[in-house]
N, C-alpha and C. Protein backbone atom coordinates (compact mmCIF):
# COMPACT_ATOMS: atom_id res chain seq x y z
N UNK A 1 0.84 -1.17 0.00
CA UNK A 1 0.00 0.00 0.00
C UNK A 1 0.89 1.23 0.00
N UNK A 2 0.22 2.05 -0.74
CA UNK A 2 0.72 3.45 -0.62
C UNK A 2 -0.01 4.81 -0.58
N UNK A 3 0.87 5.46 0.19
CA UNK A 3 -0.41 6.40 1.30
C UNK A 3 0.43 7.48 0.97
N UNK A 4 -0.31 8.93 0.28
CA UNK A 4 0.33 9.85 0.27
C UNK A 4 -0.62 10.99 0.69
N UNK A 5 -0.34 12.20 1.17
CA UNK A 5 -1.48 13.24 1.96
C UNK A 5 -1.19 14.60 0.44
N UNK A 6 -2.38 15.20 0.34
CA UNK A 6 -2.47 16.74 -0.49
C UNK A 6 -3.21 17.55 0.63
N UNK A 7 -2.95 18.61 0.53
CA UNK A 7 -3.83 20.04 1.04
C UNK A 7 -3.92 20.77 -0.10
N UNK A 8 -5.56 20.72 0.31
CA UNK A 8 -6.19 21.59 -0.89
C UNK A 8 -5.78 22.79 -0.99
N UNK A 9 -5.29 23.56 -1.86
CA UNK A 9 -5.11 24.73 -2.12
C UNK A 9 -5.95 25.52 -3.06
N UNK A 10 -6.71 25.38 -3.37
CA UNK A 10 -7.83 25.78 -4.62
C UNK A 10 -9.09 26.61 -3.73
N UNK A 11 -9.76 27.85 -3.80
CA UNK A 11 -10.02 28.61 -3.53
C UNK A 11 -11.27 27.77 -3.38
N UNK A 12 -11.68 27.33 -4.45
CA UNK A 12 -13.42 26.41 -4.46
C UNK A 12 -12.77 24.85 -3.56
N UNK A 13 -12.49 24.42 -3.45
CA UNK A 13 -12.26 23.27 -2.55
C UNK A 13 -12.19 21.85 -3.77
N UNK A 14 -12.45 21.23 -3.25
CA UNK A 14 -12.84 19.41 -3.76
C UNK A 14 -14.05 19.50 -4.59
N UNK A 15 -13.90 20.68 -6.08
CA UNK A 15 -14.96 20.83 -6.96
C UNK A 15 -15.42 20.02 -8.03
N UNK A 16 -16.16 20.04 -8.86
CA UNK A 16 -16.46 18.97 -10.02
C UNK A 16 -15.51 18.63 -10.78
N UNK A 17 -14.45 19.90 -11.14
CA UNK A 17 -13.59 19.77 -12.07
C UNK A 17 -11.97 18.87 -11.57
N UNK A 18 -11.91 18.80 -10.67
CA UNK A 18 -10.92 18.09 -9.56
C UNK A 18 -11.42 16.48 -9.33
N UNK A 19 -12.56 17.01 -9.49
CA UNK A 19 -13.17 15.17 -8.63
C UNK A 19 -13.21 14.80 -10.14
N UNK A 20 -13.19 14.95 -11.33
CA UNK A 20 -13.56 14.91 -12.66
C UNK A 20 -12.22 14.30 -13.02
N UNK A 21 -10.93 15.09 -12.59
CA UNK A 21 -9.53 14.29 -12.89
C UNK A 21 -9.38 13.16 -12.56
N UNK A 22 -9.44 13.56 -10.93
CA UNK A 22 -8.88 12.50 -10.56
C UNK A 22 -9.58 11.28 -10.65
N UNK A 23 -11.23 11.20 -10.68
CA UNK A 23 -11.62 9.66 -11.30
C UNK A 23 -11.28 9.30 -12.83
N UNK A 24 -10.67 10.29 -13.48
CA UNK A 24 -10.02 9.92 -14.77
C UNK A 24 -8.91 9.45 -14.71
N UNK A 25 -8.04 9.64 -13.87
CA UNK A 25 -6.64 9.78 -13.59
C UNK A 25 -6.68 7.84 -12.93
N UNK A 26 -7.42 7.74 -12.40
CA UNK A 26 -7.58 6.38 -11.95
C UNK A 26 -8.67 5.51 -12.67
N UNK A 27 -9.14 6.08 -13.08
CA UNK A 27 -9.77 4.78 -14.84
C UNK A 27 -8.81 3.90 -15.01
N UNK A 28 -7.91 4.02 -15.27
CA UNK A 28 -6.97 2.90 -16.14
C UNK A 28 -6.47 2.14 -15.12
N UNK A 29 -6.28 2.24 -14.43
CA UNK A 29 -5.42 1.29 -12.92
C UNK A 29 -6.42 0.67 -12.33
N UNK A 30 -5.75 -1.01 -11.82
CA UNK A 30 -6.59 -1.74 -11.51
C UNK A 30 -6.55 -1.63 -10.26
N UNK A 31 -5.05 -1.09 -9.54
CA UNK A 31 -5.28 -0.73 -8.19
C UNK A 31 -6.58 -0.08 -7.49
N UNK A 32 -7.03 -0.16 -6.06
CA UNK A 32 -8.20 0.40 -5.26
C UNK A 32 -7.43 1.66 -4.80
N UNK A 33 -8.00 2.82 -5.17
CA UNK A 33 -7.53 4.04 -4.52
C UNK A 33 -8.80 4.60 -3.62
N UNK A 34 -8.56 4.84 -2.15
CA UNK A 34 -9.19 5.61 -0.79
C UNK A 34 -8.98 7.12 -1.13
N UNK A 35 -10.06 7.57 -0.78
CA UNK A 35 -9.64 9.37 -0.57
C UNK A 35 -10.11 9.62 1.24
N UNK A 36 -9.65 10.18 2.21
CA UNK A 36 -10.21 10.06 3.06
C UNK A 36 -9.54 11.81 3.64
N UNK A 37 -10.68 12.40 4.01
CA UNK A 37 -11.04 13.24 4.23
C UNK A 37 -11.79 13.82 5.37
N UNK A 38 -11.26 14.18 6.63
CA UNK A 38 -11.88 14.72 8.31
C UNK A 38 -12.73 13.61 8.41
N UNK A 39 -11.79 12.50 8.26
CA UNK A 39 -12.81 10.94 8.78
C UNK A 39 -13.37 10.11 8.09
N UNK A 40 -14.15 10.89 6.88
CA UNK A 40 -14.44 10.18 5.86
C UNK A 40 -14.18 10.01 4.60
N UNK A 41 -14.43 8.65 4.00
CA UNK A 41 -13.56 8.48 2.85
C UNK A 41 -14.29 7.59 2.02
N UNK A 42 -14.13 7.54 0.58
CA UNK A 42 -14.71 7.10 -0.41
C UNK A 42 -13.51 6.52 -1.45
N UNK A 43 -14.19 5.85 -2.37
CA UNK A 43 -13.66 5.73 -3.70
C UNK A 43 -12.66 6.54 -4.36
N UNK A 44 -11.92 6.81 -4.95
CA UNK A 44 -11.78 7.55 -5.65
C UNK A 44 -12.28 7.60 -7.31
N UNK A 45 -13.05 6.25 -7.60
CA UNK A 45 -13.75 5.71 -8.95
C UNK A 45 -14.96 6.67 -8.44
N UNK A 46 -15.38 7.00 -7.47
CA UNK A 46 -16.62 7.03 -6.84
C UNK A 46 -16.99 9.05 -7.10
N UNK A 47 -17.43 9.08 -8.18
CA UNK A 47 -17.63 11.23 -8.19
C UNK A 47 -18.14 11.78 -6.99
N UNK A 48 -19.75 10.44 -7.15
CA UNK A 48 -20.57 11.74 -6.30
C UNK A 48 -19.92 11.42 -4.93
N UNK A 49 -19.02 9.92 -4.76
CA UNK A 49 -18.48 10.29 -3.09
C UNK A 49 -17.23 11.08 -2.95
N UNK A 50 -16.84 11.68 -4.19
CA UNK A 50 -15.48 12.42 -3.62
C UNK A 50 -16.30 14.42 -3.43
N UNK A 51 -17.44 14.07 -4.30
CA UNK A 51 -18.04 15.92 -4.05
C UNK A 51 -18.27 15.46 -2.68
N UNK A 52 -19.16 14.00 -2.38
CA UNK A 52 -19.54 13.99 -0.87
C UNK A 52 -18.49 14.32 0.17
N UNK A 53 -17.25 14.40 -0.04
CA UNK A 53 -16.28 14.60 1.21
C UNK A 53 -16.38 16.28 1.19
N UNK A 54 -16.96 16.57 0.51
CA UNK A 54 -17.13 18.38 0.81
C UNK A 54 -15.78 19.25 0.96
N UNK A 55 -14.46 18.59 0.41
CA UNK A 55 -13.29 19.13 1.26
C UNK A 55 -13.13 20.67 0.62
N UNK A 56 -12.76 21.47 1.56
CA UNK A 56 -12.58 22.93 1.29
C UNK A 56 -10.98 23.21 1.01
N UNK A 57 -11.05 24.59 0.85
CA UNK A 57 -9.51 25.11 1.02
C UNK A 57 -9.13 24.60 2.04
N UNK A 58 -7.64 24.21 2.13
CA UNK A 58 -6.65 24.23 3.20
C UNK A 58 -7.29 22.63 4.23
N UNK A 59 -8.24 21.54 3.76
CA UNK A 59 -8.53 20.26 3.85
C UNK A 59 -7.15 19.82 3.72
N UNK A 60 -7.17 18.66 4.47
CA UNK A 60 -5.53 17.36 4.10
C UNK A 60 -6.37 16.53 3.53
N UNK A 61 -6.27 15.62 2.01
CA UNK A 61 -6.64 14.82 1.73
C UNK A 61 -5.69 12.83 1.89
N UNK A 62 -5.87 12.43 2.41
CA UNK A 62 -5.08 11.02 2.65
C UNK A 62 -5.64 10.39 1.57
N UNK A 63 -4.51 10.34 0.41
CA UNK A 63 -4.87 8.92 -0.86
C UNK A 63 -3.95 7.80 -0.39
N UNK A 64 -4.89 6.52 -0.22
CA UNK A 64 -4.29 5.43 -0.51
C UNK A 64 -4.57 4.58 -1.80
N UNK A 65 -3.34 3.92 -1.80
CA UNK A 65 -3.55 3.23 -3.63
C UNK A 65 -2.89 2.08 -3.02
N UNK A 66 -3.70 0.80 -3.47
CA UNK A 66 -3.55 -0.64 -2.90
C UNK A 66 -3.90 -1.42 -4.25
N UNK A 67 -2.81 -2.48 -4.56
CA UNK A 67 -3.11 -3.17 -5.99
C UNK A 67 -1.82 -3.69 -6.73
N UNK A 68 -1.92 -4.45 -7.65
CA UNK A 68 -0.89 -4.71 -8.70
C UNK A 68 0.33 -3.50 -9.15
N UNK A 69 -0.89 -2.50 -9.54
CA UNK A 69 -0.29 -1.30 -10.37
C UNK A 69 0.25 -0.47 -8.96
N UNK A 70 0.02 -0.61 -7.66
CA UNK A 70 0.01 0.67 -6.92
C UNK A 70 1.12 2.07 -6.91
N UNK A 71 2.34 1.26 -7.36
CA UNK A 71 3.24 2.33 -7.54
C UNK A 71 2.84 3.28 -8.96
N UNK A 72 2.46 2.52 -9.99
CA UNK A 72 2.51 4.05 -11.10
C UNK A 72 1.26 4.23 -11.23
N UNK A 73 0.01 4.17 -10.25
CA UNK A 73 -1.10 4.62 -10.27
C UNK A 73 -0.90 5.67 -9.35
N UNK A 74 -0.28 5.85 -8.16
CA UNK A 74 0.26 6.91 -7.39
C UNK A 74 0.85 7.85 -8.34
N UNK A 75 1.87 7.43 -8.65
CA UNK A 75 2.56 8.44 -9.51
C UNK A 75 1.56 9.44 -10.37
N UNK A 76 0.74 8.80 -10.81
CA UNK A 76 -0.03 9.25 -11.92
C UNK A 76 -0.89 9.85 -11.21
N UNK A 77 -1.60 9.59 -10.01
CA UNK A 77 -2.13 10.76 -8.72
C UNK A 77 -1.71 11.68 -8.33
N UNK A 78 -0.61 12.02 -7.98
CA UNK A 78 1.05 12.64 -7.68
C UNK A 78 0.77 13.69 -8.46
N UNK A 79 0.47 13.50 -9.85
CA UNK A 79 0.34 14.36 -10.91
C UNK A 79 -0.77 15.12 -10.99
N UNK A 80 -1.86 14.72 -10.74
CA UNK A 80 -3.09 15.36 -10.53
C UNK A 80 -3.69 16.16 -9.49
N UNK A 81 -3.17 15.40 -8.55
CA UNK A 81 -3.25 16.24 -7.29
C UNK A 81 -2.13 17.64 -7.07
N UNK A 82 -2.53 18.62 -7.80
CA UNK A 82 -1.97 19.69 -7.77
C UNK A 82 -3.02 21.30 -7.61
N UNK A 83 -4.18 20.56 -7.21
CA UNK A 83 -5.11 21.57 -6.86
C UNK A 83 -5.72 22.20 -5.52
């Protein structure tokens, strides 16, 4: 498993266009990626549960990525998570 943390920096928070990447960004990997967020946590395949974590500016988000692929499905998270 691999566990890496983001803080939101984006003025609108954990918006459509963010939750829109990153379930794109993890389409292709067979690895299971967690988003977990002030306790709670979802999918990251999962849209309406990543709008459900409501995360705002200045949120810590905890991704875990567990699987075959887990190292270059991170990586490829790594990349996206820049919002």
């Amino acid at each position: 498993m691999i566990e890496f943390s983001h803080v939101i920096s984006d003025a609108e928070g954990l918006h459509a266009r963010p939750v829109a990447l990153v379930a794109s960004a993890v389409h292709p990997w067979e690895s299971s990626v967690t988003v977990v967020c002030r306790g709670a946590s979802t999918s990251a395949r999962d849209l309406m549960g990543l709008m459900g974590l409501c995360a705002r500016r200045g949120d810590e988000l905890a991704v875990r990525v567990e699987g075959p692929d887990e190292e270059a499905c991170a990586a490829a998270l790594r990349e996206v998570f820049t919002f």
